[in-house]
Protein backbone atom coordinates (compact mmCIF):
# COMPACT_ATOMS: atom_id res chain seq x y z
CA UNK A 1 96.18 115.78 95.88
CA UNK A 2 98.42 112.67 95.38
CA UNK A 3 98.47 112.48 90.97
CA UNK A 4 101.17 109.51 91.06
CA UNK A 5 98.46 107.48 92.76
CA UNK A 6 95.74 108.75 91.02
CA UNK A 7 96.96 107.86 87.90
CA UNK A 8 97.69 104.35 88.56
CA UNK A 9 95.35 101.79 87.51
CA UNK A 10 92.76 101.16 88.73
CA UNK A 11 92.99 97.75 90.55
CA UNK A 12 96.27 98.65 91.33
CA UNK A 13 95.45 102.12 92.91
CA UNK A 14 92.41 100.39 94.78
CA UNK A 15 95.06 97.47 96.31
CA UNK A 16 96.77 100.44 97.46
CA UNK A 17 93.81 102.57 99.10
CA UNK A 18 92.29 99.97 100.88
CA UNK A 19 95.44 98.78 102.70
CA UNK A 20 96.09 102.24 104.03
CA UNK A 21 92.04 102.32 104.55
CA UNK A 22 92.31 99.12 106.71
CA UNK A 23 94.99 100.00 108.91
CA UNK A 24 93.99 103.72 109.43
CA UNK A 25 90.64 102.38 110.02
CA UNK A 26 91.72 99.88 112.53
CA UNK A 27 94.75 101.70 114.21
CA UNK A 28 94.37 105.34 113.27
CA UNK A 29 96.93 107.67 112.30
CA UNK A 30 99.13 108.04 115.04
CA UNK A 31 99.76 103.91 115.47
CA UNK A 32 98.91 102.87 111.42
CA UNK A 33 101.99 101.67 110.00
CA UNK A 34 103.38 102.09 106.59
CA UNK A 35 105.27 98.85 106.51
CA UNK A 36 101.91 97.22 106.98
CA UNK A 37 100.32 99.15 104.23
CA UNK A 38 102.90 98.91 101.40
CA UNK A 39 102.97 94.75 102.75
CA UNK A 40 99.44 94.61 102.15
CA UNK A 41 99.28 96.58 99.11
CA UNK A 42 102.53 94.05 98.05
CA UNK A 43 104.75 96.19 97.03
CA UNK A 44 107.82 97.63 98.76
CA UNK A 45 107.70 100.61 101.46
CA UNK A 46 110.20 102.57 98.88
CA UNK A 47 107.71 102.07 96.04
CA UNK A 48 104.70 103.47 98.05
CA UNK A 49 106.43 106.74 99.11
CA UNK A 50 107.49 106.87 95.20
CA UNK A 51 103.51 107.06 95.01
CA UNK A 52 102.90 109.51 98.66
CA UNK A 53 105.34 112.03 100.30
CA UNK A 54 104.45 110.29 103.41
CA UNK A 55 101.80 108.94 106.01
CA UNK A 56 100.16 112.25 106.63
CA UNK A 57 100.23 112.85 102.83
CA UNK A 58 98.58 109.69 102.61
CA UNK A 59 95.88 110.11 105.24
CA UNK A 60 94.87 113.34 104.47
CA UNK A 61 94.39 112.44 100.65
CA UNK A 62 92.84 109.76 101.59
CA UNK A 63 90.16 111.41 104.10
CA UNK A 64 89.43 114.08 100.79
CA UNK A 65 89.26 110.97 98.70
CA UNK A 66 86.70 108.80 100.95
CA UNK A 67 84.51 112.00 101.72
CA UNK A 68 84.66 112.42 97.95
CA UNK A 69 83.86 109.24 96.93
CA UNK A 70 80.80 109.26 99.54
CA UNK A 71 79.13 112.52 98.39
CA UNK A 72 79.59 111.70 94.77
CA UNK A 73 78.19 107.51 94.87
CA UNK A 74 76.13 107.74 97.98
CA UNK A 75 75.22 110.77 99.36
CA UNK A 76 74.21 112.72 96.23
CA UNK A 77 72.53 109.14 94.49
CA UNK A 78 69.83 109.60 97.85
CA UNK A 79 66.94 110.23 97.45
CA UNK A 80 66.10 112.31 100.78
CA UNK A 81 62.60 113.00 99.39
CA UNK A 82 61.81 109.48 99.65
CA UNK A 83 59.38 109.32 103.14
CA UNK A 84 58.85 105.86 103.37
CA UNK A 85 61.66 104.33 106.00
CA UNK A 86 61.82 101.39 104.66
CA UNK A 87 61.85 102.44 101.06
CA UNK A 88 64.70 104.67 102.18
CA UNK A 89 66.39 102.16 103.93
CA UNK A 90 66.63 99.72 101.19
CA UNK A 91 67.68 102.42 98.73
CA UNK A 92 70.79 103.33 101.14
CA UNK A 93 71.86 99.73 101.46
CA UNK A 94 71.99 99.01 97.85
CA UNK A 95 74.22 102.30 97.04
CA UNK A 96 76.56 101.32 100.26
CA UNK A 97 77.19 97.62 99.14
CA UNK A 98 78.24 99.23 95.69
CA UNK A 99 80.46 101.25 97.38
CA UNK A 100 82.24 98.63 100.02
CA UNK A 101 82.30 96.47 97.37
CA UNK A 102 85.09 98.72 95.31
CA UNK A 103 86.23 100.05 99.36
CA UNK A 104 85.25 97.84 101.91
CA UNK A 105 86.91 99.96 104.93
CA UNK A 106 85.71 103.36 103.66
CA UNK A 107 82.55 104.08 106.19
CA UNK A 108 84.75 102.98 108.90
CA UNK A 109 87.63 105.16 107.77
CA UNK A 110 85.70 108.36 107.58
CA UNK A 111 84.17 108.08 111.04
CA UNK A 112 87.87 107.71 112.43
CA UNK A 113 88.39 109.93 115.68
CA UNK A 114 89.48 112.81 114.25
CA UNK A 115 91.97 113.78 117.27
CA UNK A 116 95.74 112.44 117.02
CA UNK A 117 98.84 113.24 118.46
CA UNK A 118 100.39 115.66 115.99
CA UNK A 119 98.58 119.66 115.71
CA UNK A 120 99.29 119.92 111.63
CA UNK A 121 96.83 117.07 111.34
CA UNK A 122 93.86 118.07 113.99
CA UNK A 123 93.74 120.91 112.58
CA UNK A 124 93.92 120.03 108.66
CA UNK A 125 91.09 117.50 109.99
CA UNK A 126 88.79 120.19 111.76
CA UNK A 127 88.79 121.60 108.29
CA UNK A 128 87.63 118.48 106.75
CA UNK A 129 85.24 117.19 109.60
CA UNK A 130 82.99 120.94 109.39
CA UNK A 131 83.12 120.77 105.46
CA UNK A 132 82.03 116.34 105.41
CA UNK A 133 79.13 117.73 107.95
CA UNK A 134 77.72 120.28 105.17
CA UNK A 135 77.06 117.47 103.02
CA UNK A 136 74.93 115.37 105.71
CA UNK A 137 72.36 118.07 106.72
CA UNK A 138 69.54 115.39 105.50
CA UNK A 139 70.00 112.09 107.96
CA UNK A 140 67.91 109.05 107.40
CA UNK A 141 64.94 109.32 109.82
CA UNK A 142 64.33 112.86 109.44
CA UNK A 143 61.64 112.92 107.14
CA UNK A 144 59.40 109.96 107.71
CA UNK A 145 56.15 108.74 106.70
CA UNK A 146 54.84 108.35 110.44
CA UNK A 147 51.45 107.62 109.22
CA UNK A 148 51.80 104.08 107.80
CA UNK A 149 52.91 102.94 111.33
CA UNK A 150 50.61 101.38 113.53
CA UNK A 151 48.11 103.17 115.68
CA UNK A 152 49.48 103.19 119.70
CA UNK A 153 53.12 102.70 118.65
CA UNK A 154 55.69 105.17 119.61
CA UNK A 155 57.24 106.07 116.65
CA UNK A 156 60.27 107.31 118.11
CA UNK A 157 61.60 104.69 119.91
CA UNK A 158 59.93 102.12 116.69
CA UNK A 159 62.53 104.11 114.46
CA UNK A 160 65.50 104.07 117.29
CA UNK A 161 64.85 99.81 117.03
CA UNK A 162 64.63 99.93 113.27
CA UNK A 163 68.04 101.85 113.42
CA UNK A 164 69.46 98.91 115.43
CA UNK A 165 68.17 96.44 112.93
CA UNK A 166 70.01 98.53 110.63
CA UNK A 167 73.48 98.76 111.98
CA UNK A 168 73.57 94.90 112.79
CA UNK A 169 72.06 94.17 108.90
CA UNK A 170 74.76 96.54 107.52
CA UNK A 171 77.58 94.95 109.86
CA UNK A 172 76.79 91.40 108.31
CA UNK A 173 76.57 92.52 104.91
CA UNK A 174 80.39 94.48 105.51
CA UNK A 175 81.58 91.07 107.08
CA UNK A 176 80.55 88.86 103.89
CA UNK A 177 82.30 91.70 101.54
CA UNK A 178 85.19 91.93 103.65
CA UNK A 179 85.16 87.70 103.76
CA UNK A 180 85.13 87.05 100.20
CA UNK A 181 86.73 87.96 96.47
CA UNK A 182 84.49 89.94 94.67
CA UNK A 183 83.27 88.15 92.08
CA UNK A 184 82.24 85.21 94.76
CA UNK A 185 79.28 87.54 96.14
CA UNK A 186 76.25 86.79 95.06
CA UNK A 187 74.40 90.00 94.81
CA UNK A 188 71.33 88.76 93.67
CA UNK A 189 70.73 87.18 97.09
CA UNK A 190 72.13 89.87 99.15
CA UNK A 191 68.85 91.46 97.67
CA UNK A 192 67.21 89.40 98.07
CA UNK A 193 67.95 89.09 101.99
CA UNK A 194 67.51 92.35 102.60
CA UNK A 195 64.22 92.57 100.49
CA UNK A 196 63.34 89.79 103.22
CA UNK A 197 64.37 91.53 106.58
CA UNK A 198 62.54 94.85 105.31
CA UNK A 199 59.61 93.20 104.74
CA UNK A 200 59.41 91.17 107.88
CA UNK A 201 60.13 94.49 109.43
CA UNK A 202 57.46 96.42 107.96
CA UNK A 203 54.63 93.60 109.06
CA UNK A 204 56.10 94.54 112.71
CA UNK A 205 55.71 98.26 112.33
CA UNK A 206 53.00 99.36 109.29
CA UNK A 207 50.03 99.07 109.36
């Protein structure tokens, strides 16, 4: 683990995750820069490798940190019990806009292709990939309610579509975090949006 950035405070430490969350997000390992990390984290590249021994220090703590910070705030706060889609949906989206709100390139971060140029990492990353998969036995549309949809539907392909409703939901909601300073979203009426699309969706599909 990386203590000298642990221990930093707390806006400070974030400032400094989610620039190195951003670019490895957007550019991956092999073509993230540090310069453009320790830029956007405003501080100089000397300070930030005061903080990490370098960039595969960095990625690495950060891929323990983001599969950490998933299990503990969003994976383990699920209720996987819950066999209404809908229900479950809405539960997931409120835990992931806490969470993008504090990391807004985290999701994207820990999906990153997990093959690069240099051997040490692949294989520190095969390690990590077969351990994240352990804690996401339970997907979303596993267990489902199929009985509140509506007779002559076919299920399957009703919960592929709601899935795509999903994904481009979820995408608009990252883009508004992403777009504004925290305290300028109105969470309130994020609810209240999605409380909208959910039910407009379940008139399409229940019963």
């Amino acid at each position: 683990m990386l203590p000298k950035i642990l221990n930093l405070e707390s806006k400070r430490r974030d400032i400094i995750l989610n620039a190195a969350l951003k670019e490895f997000a957007i550019k991956g390992f092999d073509d993230a820069s540090t310069n453009v990390i320790a830029m956007e984290s405003g501080i100089s590249k000397g300070l930030m490798f005061h903080y990490v021994n370098s960039k595969k220090d960095l990625f690495l703590f950060l891929y323990d940190y983001c599969a950490d910070v998933i299990n503990k705030e969003y994976l383990s706060l699920m209720n996987f019990n819950e066999k209404d889609i809908f229900e479950k949906l809405r539960q997931s989206y409120l835990l992931q806009i806490e969470l993008l709100q504090k990391h807004p390139w985290i999701f994207e971060f820990i999906k990153i292709n997990a093959i690069t140029k240099s051997e040490e990492i692949n294989k520190e990353l095969e390690k990590r990939v077969i351990e994240k998969q352990l804690l996401c036995l339970e997907t979303m549309f596993d267990t489902v309610d199929e009985s509140k949809f509506r007779e002559g539907l076919d299920v399957e392909r009703c919960k592929q579509l709601i899935f795509w409703a999903n994904i481009g939901f979820t995408n608009q909601i990252v883009e508004d975090i992403r777009n504004s300073e925290v305290f300028e979203l109105d969470y309130d009426n994020i609810v209240a949006e999605l409380d909208g699309y959910l039910n407009e969706l379940r008139k399409i599909y229940y019963k």
